[in-house]
Protein backbone atom coordinates (compact mmCIF):
# COMPACT_ATOMS: atom_id res chain seq x y z
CA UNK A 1 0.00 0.00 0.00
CA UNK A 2 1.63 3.30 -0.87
CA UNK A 3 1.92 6.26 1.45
CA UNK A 4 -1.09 8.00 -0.40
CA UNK A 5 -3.07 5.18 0.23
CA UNK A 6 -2.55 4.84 3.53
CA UNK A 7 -3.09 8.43 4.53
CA UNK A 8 -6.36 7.74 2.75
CA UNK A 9 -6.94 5.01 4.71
CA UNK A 10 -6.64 6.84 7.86
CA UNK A 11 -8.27 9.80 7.23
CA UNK A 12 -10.55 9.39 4.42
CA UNK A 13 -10.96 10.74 1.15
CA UNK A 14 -7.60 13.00 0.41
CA UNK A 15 -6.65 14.47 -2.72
CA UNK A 16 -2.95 14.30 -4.05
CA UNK A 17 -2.27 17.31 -3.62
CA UNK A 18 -2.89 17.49 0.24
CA UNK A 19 -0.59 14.19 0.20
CA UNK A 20 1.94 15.95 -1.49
CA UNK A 21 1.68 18.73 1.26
CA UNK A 22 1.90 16.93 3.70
CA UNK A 23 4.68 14.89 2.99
CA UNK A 24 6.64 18.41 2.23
CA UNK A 25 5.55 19.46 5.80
CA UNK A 26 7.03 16.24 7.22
CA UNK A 27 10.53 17.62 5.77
CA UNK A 28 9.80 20.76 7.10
CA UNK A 29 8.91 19.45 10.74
CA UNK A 30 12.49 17.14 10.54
CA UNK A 31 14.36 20.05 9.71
CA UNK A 32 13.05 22.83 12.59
CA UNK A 33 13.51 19.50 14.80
CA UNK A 34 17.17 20.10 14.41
CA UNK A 35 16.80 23.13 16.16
CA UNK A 36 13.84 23.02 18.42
CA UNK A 37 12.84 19.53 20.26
CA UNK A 38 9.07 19.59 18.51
CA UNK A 39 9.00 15.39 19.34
CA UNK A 40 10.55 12.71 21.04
CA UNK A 41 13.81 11.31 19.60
CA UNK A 42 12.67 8.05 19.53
CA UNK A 43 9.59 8.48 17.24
CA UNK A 44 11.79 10.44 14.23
CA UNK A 45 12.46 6.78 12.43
CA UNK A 46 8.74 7.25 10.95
CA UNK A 47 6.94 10.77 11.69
CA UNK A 48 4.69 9.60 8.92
CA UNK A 49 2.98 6.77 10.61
CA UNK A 50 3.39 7.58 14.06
CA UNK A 51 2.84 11.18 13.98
CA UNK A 52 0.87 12.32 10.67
CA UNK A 53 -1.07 9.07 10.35
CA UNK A 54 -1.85 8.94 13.70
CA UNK A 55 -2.87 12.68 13.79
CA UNK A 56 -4.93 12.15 10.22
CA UNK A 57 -7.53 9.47 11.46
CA UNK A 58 -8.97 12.33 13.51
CA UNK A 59 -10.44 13.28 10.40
CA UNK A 60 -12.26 10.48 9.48
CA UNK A 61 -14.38 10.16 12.84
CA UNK A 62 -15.43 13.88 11.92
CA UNK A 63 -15.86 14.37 8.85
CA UNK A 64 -18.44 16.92 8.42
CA UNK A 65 -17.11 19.37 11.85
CA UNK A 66 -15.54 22.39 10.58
CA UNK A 67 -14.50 24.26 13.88
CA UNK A 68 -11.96 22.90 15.10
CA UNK A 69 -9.39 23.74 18.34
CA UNK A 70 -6.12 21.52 19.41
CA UNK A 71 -4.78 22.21 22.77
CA UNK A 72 -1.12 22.25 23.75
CA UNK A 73 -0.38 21.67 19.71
CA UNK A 74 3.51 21.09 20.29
CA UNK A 75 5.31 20.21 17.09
CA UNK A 76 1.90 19.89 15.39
CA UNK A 77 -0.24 16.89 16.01
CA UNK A 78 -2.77 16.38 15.21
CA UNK A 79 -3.55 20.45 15.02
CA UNK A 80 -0.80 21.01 12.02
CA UNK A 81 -1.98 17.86 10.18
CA UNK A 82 -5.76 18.64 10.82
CA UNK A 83 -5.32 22.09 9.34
CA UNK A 84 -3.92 20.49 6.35
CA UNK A 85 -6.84 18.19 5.80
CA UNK A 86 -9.55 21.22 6.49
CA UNK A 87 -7.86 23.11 3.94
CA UNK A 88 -10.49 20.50 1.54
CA UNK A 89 -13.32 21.50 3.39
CA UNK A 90 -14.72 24.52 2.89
CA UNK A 91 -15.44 27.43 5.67
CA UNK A 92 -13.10 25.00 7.79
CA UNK A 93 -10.70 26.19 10.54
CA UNK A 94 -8.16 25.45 13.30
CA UNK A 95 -7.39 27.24 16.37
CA UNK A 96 -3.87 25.78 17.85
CA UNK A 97 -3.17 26.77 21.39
CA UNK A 98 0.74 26.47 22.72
CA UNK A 99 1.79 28.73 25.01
CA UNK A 100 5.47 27.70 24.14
CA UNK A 101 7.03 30.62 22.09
CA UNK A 102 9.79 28.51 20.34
CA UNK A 103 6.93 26.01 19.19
CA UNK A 104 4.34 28.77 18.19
CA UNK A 105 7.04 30.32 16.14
CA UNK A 106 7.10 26.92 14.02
CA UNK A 107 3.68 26.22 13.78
CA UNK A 108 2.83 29.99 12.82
CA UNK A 109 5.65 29.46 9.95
CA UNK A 110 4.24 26.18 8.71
CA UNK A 111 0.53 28.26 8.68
CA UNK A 112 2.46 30.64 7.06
CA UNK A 113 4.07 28.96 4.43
CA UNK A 114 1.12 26.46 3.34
CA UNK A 115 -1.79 28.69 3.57
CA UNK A 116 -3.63 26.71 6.39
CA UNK A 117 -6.79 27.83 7.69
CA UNK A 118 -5.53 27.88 10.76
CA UNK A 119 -4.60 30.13 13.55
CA UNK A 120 -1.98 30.20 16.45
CA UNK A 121 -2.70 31.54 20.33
CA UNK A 122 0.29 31.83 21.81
CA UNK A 123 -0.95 31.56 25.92
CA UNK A 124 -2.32 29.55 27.99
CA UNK A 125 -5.11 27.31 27.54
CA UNK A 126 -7.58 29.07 30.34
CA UNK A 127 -6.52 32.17 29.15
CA UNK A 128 -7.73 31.22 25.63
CA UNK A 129 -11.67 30.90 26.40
CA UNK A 130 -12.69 33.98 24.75
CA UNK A 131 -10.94 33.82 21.86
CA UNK A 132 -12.10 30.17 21.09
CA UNK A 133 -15.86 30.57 21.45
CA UNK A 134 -18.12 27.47 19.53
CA UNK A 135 -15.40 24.56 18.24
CA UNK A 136 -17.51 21.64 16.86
CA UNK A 137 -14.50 19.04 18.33
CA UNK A 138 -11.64 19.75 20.82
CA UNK A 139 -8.31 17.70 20.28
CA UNK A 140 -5.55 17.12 22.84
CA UNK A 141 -2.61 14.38 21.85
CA UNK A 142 -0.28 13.65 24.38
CA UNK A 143 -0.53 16.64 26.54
CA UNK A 144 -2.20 15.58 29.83
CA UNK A 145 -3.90 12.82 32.23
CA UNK A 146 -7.13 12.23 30.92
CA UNK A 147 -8.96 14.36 34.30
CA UNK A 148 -6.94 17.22 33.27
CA UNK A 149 -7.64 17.14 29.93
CA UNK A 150 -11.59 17.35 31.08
CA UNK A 151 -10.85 19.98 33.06
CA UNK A 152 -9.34 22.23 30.45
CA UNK A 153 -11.75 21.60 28.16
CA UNK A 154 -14.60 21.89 29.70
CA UNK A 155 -15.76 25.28 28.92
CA UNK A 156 -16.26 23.93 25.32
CA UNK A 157 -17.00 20.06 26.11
CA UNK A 158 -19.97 21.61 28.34
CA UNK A 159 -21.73 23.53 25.63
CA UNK A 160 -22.14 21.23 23.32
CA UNK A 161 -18.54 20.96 21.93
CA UNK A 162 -17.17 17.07 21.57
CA UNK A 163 -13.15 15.65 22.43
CA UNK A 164 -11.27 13.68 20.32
CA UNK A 165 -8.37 12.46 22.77
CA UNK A 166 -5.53 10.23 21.75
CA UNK A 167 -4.34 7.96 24.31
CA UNK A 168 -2.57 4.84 25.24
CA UNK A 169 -2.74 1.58 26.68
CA UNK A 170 -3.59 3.21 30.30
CA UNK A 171 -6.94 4.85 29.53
CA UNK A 172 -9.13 2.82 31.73
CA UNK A 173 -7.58 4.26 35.02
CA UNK A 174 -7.71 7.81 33.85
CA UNK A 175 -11.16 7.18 32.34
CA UNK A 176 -12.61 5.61 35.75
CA UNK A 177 -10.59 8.59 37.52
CA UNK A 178 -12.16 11.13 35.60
CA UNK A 179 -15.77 9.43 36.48
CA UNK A 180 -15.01 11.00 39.96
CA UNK A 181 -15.76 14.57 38.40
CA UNK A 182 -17.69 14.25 35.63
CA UNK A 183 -20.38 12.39 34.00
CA UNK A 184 -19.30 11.79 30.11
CA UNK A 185 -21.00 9.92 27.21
CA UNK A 186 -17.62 7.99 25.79
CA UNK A 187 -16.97 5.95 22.36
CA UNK A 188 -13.55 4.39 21.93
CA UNK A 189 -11.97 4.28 17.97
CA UNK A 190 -9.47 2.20 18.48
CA UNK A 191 -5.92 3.49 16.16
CA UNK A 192 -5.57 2.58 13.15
CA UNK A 193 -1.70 3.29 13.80
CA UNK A 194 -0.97 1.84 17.29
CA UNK A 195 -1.91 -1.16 18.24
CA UNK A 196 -1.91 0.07 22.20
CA UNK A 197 -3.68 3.46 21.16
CA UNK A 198 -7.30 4.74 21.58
CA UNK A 199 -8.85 7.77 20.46
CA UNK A 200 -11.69 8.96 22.99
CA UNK A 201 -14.50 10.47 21.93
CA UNK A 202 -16.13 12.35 24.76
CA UNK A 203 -19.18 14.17 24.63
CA UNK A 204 -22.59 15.78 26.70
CA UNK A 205 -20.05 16.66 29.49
CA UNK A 206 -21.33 17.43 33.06
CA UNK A 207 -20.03 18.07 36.26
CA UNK A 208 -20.87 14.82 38.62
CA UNK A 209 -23.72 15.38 41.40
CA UNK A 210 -23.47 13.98 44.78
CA UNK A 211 -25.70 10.68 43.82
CA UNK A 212 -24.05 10.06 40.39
CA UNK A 213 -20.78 9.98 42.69
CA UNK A 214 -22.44 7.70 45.34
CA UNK A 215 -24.26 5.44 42.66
């Protein structure tokens, strides 16, 4: 299966010439990595699969949302990747939050350079509320514990917005941890990239009363 066809796999339906972009932005994201640490070390041997695939497949479980924000997007994933596959959908957009400077610097540069619809706020995530006012789907890839993660979010996830969390093998405990605090509706899509990864889908989030908690 060529590369093409597996980024087609992942995320669905992907014209050439957002595989050809992409694959020019994996060069790109190698080459600031020489400079700036955007990902571990370890995963450089294949940023296609582990990083771009694995970002892409976010795509397919939502293919119709539009609004879009990622929090704490790092070196890119999945918000960089995302923006690349909204550019085919029309009215679409990103907002990336990463309060590093070094790392907002790269990511506004990629926008930059490829034309995303996308757009970078360089702060904090609670200090990015009002700028980020109705996303359709909330993404977060290996930034935080799933309770924090709910916790961040939930100004959106409460009103109506829905998560799309990657995780690993050790969901369950965070999952049953965050059950403390809130009362979630959850689907789990398996990855179609690592065989120990999940992607939760989280939505109709609500703060736990006393007798859910005692139930």
């Amino acid at each position: 299966m060529s590369a093409w066809e597996d980024l087609q796999k992942a995320a669905g339906p992907v014209s050439r010439e957002t595989f050809e972009r992409l694959q020019a932005f994996e060069q790109l994201f190698l080459k600031w990595n020489r400079s700036i640490n955007l990902a571990a070390s370890s995963t450089l041997d294949d940023v296609w699969r582990r990083h771009i695939l694995d970002s892409a497949q976010l795509a397919r479980i939502a293919p119709t949302a539009i609004r879009w924000v990622d929090l704490g997007s790092g070196g890119g994933f999945p918000g960089l990747v995302l923006g690349f596959l909204l550019a085919e959908r029309p009215d679409a957009s990103i907002d990336l939050i990463e309060s590093n400077r070094k790392k907002a610097s790269f990511l506004q540069s990629v926008i930059g350079q490829f034309g995303l619809p996308a757009r970078v706020l360089a702060r904090r995530i609670d200090d990015s509320y009002p700028l980020v006012s109705t996303p359709e789907i909330v993404t977060a890839r290996a930034l935080a514990a799933l309770p924090d993660l709910l916790d961040l979010s939930a100004p959106w996830l409460t009103k109506g917005a829905r998560a799309l969390f990657h995780k690993g093998r050790d969901y369950r405990a965070e999952v049953e941890e965050s059950a403390h605090r809130w009362v979630f509706d959850l689907v789990e899509h398996p990855s179609m990239t690592d065989p120990h990864g999940i992607i939760l889908e989280i939505t109709d989030l609500c703060p736990a009363t006393r007798n859910e908690l005692l139930a």
